[in-house]
C-alpha atoms as a PDB file:
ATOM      1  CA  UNK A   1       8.231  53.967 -22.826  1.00  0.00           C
ATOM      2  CA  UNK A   2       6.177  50.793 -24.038  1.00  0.00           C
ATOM      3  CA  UNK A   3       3.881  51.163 -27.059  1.00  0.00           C
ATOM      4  CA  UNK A   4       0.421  50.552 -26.103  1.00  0.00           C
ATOM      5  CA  UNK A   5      -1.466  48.157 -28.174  1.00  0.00           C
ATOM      6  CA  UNK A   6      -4.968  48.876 -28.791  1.00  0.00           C
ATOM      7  CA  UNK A   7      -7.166  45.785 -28.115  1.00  0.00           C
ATOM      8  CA  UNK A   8      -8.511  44.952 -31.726  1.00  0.00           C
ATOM      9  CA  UNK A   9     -12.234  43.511 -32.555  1.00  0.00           C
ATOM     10  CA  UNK A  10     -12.546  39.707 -30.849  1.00  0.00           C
ATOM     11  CA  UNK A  11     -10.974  37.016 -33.611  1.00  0.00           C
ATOM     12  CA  UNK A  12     -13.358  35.237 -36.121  1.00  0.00           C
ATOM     13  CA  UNK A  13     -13.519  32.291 -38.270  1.00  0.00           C
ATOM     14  CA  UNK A  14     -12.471  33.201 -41.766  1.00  0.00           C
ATOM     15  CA  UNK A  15     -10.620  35.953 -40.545  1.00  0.00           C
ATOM     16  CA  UNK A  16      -6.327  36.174 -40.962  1.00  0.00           C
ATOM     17  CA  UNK A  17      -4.761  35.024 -38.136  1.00  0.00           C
ATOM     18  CA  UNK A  18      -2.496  37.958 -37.025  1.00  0.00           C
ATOM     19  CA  UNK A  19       1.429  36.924 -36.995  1.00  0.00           C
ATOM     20  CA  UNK A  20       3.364  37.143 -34.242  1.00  0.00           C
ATOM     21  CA  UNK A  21       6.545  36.350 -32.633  1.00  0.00           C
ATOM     22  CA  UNK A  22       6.968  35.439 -28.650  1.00  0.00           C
ATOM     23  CA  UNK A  23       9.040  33.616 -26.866  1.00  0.00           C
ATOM     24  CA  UNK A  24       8.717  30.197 -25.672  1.00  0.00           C
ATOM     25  CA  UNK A  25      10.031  28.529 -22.068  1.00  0.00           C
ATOM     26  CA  UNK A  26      13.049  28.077 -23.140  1.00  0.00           C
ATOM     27  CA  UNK A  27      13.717  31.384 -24.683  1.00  0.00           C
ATOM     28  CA  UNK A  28      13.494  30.323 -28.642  1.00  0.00           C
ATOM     29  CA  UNK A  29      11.238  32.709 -31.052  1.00  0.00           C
ATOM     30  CA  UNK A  30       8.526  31.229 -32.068  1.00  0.00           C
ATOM     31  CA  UNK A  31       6.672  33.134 -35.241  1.00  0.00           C
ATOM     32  CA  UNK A  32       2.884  32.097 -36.360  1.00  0.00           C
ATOM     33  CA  UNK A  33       4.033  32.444 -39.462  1.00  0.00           C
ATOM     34  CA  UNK A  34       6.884  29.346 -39.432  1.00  0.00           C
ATOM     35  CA  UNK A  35       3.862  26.891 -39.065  1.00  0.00           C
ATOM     36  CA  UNK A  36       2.070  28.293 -42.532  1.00  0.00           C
ATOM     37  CA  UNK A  37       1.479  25.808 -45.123  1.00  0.00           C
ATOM     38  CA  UNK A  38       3.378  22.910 -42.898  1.00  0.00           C
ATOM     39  CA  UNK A  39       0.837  22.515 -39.727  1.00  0.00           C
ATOM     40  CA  UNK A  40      -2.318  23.601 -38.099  1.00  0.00           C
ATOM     41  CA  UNK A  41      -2.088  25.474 -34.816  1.00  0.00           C
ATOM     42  CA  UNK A  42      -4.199  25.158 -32.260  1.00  0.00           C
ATOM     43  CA  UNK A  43      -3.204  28.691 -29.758  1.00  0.00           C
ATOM     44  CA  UNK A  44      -4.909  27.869 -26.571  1.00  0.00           C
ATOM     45  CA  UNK A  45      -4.926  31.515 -24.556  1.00  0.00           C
ATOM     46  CA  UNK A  46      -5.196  30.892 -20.974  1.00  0.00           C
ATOM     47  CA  UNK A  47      -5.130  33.904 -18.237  1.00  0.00           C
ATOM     48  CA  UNK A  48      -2.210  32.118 -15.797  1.00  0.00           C
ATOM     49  CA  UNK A  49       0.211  29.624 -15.306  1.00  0.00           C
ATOM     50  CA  UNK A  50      -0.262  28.221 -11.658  1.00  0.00           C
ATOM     51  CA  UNK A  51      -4.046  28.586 -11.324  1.00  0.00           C
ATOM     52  CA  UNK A  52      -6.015  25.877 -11.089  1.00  0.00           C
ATOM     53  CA  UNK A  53      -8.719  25.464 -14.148  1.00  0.00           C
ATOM     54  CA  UNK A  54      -5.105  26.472 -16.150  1.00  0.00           C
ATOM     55  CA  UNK A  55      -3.255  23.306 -14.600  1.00  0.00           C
ATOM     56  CA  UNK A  56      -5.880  21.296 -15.233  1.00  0.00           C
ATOM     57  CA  UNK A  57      -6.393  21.884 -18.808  1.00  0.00           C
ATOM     58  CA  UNK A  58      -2.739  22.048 -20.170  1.00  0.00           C
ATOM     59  CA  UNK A  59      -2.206  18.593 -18.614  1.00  0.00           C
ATOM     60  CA  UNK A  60      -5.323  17.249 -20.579  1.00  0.00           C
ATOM     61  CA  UNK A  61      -3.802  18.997 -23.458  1.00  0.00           C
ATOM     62  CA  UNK A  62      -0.296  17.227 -22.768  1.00  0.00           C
ATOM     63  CA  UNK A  63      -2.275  14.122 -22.456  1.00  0.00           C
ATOM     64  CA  UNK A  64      -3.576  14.539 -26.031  1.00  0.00           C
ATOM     65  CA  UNK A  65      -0.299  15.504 -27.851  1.00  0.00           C
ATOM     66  CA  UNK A  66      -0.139  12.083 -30.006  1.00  0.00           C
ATOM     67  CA  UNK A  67      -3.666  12.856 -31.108  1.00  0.00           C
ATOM     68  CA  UNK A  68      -2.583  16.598 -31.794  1.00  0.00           C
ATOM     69  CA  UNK A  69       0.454  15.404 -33.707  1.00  0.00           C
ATOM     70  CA  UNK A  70      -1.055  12.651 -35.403  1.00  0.00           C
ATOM     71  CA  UNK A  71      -4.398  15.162 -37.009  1.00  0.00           C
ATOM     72  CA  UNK A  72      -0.768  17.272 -37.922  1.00  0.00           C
ATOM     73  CA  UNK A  73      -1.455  19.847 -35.752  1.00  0.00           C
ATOM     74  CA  UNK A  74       0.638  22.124 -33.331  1.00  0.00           C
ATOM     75  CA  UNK A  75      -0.359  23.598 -29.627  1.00  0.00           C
ATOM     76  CA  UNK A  76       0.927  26.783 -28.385  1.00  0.00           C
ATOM     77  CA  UNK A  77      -0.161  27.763 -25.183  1.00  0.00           C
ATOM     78  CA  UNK A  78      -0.207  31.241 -24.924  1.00  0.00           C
ATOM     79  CA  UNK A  79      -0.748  33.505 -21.680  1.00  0.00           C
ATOM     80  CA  UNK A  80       0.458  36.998 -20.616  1.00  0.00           C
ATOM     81  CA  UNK A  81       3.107  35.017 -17.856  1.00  0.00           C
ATOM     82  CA  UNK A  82       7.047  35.182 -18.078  1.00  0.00           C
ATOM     83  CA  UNK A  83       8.917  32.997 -20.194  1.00  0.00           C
ATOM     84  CA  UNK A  84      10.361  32.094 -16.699  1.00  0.00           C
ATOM     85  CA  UNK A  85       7.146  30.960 -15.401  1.00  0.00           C
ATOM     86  CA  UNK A  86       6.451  28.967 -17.947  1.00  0.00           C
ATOM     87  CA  UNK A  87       9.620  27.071 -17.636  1.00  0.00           C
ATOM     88  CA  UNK A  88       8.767  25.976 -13.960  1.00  0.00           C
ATOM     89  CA  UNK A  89       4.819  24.711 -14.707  1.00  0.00           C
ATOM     90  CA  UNK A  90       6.330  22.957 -17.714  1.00  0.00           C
ATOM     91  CA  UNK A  91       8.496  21.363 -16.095  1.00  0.00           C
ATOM     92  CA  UNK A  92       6.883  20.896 -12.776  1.00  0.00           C
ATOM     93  CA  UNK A  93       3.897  19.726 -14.805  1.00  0.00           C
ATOM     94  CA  UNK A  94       5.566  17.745 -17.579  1.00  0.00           C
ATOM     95  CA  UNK A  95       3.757  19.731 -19.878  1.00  0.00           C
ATOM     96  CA  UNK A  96       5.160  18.120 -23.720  1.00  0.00           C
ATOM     97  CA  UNK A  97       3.473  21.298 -25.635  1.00  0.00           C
ATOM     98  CA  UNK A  98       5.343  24.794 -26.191  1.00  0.00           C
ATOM     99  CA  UNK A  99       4.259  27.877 -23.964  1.00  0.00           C
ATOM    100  CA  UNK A 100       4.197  30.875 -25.185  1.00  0.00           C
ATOM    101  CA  UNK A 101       5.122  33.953 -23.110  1.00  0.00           C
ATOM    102  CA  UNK A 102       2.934  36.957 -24.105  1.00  0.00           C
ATOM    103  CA  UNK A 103       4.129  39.517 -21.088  1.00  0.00           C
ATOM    104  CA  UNK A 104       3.558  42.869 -23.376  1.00  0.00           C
ATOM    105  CA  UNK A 105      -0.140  41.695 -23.739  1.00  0.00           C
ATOM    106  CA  UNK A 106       0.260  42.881 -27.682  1.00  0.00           C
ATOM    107  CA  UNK A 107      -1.135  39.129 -28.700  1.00  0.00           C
ATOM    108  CA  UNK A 108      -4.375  38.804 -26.579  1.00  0.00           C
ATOM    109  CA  UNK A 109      -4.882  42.589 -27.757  1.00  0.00           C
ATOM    110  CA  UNK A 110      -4.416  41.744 -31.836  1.00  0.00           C
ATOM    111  CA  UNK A 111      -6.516  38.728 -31.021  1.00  0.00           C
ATOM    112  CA  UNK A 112      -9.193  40.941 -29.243  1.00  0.00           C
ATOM    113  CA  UNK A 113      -9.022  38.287 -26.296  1.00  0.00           C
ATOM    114  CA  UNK A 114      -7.543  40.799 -23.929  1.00  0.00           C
ATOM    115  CA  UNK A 115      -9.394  40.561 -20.428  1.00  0.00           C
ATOM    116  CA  UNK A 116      -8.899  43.986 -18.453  1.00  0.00           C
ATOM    117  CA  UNK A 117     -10.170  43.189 -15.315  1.00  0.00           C
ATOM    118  CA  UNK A 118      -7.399  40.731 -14.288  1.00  0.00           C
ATOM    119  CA  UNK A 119      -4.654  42.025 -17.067  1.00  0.00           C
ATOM    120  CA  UNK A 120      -4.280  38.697 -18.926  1.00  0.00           C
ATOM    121  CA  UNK A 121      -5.446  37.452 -21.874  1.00  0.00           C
ATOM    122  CA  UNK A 122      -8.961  35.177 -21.899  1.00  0.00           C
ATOM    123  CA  UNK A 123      -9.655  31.764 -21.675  1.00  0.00           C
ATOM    124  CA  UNK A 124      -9.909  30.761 -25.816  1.00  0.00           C
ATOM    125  CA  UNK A 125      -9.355  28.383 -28.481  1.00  0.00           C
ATOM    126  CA  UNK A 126      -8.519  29.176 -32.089  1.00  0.00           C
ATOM    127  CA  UNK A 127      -7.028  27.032 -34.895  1.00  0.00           C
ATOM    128  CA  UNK A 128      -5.530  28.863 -37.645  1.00  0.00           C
ATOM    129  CA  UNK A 129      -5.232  26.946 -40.109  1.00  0.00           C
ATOM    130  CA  UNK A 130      -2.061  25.900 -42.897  1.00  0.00           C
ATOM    131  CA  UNK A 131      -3.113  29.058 -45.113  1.00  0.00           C
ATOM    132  CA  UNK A 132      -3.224  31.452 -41.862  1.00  0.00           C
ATOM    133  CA  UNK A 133      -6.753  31.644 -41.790  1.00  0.00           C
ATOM    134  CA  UNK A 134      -8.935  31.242 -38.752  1.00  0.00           C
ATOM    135  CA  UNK A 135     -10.572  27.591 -38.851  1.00  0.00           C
ATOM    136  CA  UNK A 136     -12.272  27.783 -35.044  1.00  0.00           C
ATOM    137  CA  UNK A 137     -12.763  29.983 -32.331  1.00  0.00           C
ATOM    138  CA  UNK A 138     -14.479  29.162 -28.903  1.00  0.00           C
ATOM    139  CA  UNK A 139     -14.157  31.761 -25.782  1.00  0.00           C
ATOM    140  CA  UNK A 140     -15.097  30.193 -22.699  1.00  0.00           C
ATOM    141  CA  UNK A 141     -16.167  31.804 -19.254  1.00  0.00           C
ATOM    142  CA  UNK A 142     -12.732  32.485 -17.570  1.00  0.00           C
ATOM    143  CA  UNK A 143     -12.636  29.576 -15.066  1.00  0.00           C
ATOM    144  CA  UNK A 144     -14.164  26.920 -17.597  1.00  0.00           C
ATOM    145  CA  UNK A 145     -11.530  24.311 -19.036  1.00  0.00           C
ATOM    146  CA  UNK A 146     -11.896  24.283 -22.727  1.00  0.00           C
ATOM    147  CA  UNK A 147     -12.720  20.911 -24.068  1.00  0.00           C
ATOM    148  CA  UNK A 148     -10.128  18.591 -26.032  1.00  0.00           C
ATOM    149  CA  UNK A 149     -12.856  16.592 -28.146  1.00  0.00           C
ATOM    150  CA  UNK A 150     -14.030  19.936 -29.614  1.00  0.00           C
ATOM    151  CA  UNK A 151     -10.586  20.975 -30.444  1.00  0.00           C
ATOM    152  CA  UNK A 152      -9.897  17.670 -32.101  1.00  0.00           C
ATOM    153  CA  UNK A 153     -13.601  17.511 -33.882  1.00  0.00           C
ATOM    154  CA  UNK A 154     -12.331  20.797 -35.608  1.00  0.00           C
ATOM    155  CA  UNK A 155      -9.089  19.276 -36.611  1.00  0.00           C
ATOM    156  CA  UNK A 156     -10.323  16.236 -37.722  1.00  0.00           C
ATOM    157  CA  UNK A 157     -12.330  18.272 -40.355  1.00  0.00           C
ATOM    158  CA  UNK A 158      -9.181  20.286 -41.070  1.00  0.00           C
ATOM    159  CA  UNK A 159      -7.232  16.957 -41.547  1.00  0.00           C
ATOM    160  CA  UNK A 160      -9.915  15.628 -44.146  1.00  0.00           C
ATOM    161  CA  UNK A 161      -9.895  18.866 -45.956  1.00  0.00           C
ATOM    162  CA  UNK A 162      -6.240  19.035 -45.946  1.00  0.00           C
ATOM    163  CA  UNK A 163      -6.118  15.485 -47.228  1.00  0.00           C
ATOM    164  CA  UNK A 164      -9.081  15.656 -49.984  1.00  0.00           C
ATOM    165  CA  UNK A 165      -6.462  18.888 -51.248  1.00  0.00           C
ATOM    166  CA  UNK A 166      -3.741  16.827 -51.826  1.00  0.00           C
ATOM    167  CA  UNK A 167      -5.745  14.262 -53.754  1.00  0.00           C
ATOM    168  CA  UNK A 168      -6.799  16.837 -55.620  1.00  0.00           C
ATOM    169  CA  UNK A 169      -3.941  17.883 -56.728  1.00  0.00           C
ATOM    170  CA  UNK A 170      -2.694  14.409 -57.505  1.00  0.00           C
ATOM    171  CA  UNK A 171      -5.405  14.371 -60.462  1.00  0.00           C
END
């Protein structure tokens, strides 16, 4: 019999970013917790693969890797579809980013971004940044497309932070 996961308080800047382990389309672990103190992660939730505000969005984010990459950040998209699933819209889309395949719903429920009435998880942003620590969180109306430039505002600011730390340390 599957645990049930109770669906925890909605995620908050400053908060701890729960850890977790899923799968990704092609079957590799990926943990949270392999990113801390290397890269920021941007987890964009998303209800479902195949729909069409979904499709939309993860090829805007695909479009926007280099800037991603280059503001040393990583983006997992994470929805309550099959690791299968994921590997057909990634590769029917092109999709360069890694998928994340949270079918047990225990994520979107840690995350509090659980949304009951179509079992899936809801449409939402949030960076956790190198120390594990929430950075940015924006919930959107389920069939809104989040917004790259507001994603990569927030990194920016990361970036500079992260950057003004390490000359820090240099004196």
């Amino acid at each position: 019999m599957a645990v049930q996961t109770a669906v925890a308080p909605e995620i908050k800047v400053g908060d701890m970013a729960p850890d977790f382990t899923l799968k990704d389309q092609d079957q590799k672990e990926v943990s949270l917790s392999s990113f801390r103190g290397k890269k920021n992660v941007v987890l964009a939730f998303y209800p479902l693969d195949w729909s069409p505000v979904c499709t939309g969005e993860n090829k805007c984010l695909t479009d926007d890797f280099p800037k991603f990459d280059g503001l040393n950040a990583v983006v997992l998209g994470i929805s309550t579809d099959s690791f299968f699933s994921h590997k057909a819209w990634a590769d029917a889309l092109g999709l360069k980013h890694t998928l994340l395949a949270d079918f047990n719903r225990e994520v979107v429920k840690k995350y509090g971004l659980y949304f009951e009435p179509l079992n899936c998880g809801k449409r939402a942003t949030v960076i956790v940044d190198k120390h594990g620590r929430v950075a940015y969180v924006k919930v959107q109306e389920i069939k809104v497309a989040r917004d790259d430039k507001d994603i990569l505002e927030a990194l920016k600011k990361l970036h500079y932070k992260d950057i003004l730390e390490a000359l820090k340390k240099l004196h």
